[in-house]
Protein backbone atom coordinates (compact mmCIF):
# COMPACT_ATOMS: atom_id res chain seq x y z
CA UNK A 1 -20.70 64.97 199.30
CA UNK A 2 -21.33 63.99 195.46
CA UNK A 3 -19.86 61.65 193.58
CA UNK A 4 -18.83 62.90 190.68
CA UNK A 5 -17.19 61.32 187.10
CA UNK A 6 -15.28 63.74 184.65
CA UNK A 7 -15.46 63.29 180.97
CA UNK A 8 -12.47 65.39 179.56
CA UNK A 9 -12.60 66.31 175.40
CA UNK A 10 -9.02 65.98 175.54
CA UNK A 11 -8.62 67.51 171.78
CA UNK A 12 -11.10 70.02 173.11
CA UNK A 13 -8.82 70.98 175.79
CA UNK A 14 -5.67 70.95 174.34
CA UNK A 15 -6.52 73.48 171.08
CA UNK A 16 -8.05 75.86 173.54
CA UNK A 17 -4.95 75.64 175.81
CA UNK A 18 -2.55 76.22 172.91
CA UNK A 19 -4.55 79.28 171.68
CA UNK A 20 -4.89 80.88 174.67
CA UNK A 21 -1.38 80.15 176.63
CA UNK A 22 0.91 78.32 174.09
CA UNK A 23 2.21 75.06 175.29
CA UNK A 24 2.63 76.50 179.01
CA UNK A 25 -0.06 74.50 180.48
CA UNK A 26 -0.49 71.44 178.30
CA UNK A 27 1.74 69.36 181.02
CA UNK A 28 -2.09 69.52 183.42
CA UNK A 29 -2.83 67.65 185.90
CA UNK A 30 -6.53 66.53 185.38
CA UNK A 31 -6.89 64.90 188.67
CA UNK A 32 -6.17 67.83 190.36
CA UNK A 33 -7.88 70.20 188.38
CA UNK A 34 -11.25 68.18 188.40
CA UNK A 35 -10.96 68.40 192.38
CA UNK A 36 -10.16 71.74 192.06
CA UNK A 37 -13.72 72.33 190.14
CA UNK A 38 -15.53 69.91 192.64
CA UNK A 39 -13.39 70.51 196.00
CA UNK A 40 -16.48 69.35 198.28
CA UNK A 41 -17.07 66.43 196.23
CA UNK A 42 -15.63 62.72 195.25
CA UNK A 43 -13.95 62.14 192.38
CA UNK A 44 -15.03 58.83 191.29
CA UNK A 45 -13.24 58.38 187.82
CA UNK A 46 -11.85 60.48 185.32
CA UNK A 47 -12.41 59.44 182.03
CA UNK A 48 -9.90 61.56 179.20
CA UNK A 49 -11.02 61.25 175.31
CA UNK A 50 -8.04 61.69 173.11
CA UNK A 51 -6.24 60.27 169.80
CA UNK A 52 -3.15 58.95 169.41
CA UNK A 53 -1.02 61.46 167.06
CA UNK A 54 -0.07 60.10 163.86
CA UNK A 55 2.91 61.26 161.21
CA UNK A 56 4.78 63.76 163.78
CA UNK A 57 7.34 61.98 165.93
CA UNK A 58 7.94 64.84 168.30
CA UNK A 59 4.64 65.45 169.16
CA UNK A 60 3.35 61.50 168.86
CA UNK A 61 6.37 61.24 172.14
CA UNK A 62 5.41 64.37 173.95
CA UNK A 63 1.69 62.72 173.86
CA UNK A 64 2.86 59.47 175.07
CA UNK A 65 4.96 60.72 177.41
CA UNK A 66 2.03 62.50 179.15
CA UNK A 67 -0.60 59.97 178.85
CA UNK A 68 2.07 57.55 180.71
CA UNK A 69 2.65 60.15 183.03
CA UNK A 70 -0.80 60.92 183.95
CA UNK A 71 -1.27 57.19 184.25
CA UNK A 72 1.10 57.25 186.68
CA UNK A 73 -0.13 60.10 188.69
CA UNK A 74 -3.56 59.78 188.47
CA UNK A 75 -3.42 56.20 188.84
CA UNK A 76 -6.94 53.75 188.94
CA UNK A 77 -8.80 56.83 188.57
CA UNK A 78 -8.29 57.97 185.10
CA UNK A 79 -9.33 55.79 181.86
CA UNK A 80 -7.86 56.54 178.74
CA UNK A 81 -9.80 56.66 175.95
CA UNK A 82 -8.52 56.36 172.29
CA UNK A 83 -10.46 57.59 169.39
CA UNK A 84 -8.12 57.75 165.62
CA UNK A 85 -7.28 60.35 163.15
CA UNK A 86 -8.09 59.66 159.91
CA UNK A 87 -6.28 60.29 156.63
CA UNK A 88 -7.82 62.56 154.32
CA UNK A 89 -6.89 64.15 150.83
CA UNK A 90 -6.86 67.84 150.61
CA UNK A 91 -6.85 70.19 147.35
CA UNK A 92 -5.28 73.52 147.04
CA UNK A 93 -8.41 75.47 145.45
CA UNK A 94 -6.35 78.02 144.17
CA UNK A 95 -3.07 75.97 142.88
CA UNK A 96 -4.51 72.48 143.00
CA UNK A 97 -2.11 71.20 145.18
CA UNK A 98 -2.84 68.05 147.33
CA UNK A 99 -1.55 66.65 150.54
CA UNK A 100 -2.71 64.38 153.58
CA UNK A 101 -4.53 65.83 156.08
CA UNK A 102 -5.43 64.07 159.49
CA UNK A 103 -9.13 64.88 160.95
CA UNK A 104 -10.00 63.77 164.88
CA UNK A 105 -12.54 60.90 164.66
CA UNK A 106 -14.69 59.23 167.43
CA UNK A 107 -13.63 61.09 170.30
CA UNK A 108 -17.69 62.50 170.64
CA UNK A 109 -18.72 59.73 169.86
CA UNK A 110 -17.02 58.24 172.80
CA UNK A 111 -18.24 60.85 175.38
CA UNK A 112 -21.37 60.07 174.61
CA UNK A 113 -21.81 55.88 174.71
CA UNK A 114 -19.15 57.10 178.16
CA UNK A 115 -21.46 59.31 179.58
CA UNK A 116 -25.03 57.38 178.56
CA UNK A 117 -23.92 54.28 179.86
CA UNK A 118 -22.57 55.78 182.93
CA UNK A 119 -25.96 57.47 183.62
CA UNK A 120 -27.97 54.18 183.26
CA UNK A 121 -25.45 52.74 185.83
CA UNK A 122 -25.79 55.20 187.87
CA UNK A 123 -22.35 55.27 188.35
CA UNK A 124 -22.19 59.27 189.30
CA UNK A 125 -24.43 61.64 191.09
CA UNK A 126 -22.69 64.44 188.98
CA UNK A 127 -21.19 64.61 185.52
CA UNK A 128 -18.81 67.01 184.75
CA UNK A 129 -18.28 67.73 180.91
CA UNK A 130 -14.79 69.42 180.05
CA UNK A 131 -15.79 70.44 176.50
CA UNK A 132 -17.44 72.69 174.94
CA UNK A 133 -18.24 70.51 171.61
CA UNK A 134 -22.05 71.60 170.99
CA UNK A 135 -21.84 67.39 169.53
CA UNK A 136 -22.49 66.50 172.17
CA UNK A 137 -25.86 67.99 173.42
CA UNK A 138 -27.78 64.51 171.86
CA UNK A 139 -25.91 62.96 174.66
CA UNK A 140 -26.63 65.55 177.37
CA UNK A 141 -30.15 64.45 176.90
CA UNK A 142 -29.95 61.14 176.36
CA UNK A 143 -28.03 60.64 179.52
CA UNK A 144 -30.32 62.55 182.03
CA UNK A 145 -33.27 60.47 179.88
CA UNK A 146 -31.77 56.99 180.42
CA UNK A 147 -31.06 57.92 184.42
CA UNK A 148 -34.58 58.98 184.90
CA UNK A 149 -35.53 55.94 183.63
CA UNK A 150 -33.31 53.94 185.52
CA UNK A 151 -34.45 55.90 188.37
CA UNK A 152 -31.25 57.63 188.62
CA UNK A 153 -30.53 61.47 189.71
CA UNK A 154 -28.04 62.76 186.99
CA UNK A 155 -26.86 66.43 187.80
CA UNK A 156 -24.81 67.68 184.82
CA UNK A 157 -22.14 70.64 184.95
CA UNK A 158 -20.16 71.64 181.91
CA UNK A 159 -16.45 73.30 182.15
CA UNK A 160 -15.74 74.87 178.68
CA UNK A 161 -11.52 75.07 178.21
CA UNK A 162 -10.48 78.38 177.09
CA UNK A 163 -11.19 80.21 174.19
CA UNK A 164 -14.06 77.38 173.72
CA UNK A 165 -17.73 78.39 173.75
CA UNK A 166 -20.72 76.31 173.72
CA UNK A 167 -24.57 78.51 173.71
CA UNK A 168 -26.08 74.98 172.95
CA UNK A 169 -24.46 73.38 175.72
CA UNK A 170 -24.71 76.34 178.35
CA UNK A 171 -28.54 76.37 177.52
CA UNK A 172 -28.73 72.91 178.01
CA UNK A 173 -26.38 72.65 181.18
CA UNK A 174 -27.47 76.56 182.81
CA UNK A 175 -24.24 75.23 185.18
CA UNK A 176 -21.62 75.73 182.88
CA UNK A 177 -18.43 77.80 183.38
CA UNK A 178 -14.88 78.64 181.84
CA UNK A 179 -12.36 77.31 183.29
CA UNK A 180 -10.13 80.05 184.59
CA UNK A 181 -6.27 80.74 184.24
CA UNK A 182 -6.10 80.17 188.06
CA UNK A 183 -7.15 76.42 188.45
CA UNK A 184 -5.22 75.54 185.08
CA UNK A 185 -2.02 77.12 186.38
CA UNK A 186 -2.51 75.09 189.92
CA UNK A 187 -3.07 72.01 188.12
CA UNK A 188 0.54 71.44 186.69
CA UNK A 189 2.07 67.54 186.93
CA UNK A 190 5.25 67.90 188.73
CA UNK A 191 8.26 68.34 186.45
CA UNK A 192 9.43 64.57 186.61
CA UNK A 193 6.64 61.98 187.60
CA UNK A 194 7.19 58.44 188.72
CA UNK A 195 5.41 55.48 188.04
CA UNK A 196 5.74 53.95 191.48
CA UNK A 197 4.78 50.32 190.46
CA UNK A 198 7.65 50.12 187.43
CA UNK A 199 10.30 52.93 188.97
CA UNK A 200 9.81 54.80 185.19
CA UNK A 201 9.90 58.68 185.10
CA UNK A 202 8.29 61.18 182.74
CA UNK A 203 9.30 64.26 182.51
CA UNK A 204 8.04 67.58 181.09
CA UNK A 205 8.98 67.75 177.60
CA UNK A 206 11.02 70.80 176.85
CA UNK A 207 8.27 72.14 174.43
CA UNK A 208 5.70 72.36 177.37
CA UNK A 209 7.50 75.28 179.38
């Protein structure tokens, strides 16, 4: 049995999941869909990269609804990660319009200082990459370099969400796969979940069905 720690590109993850299926399976469990990937294995940690959503109040609740929720599920195992958005002023080429525009920072570089760190520690046998953000191949190698050193065994596997496609990383990684409609539909949070330790629920927002 391996041990293994996932790194999940949670904006990754959620624009393939919207382009391929809507909002039908953006209420996922990661805990069970990691085991799902690695069923003869141990999950050690589960470490999710996101941003917190700025300027939309819908969506900035639906996200912290299911970040609390998966908190709650997943418990000890899952770290939370939060990168930023940052504002940025865009120009209408054609009519010279301008608005505000927010772009994803940090979230790579995250993964990577994550994943490096993680190999020197040699906190994993496996690492299992849910992205398929070519950014991050530096890392790839860096890691399996600083475990070698360390005198660490590193084996890396790379899930790439749908519609995502990586030629860089599946070179780098030959065991990389797409994660299929089956495991994503079997990895669903229940509808309400409860944070044992406070009594709170969190439940599905309406959007996500």
């Amino acid at each position: 049995m391996a041990e293994v720690i996932a790194y999940v590109d949670g904006f990754n993850l959620y624009h393939g999941l919207r382009e391929r299926f809507q909002h039908r399976y953006l209420w996922l469990d990661l805990q069970t869909l990691v085991q799902r990937l690695r069923p003869q294995d141990k999950i050690v940690a589960i470490r999710y990269f996101t941003a917190a959503v700025r300027n939309d109040p819908p969506a900035e609740a639906r996200q912290h609804t299911y970040l609390e929720a998966l908190k709650a599920h997943c418990g000890s195992s899952l770290q939370v990660v939060l990168g930023r958005y940052q504002a940025k002023s865009r120009t209408c080429r054609g009519c010279g319009a301008t608005w505000i525009a927010y772009e994803e920072k940090e979230t790579d570089v995250n993964i990577a200082v994550t994943l490096v760190a993680d190999a020197a520690a040699g906190a994993a046998d496996i690492a299992l990459l849910v992205s398929a953000d070519s950014d991050l191949c530096p890392a790839v190698r860096q890691a399996r370099t600083v475990a070698a050193q360390f005198g660490h065994k590193l084996g890396m596997v790379a899930a790439f969400p749908p519609r995502r496609n990586s030629n860089e990383l599946r070179t780098l990684i030959p065991a990389s796969f797409q994660l299929s409609q089956a495991n994503i539909r079997n990895s669903l949070l229940p509808t309400t979940v409860t944070d044992t330790s406070t009594g709170r629920t969190y439940a599905r927002p309406q959007k996500w069905y």
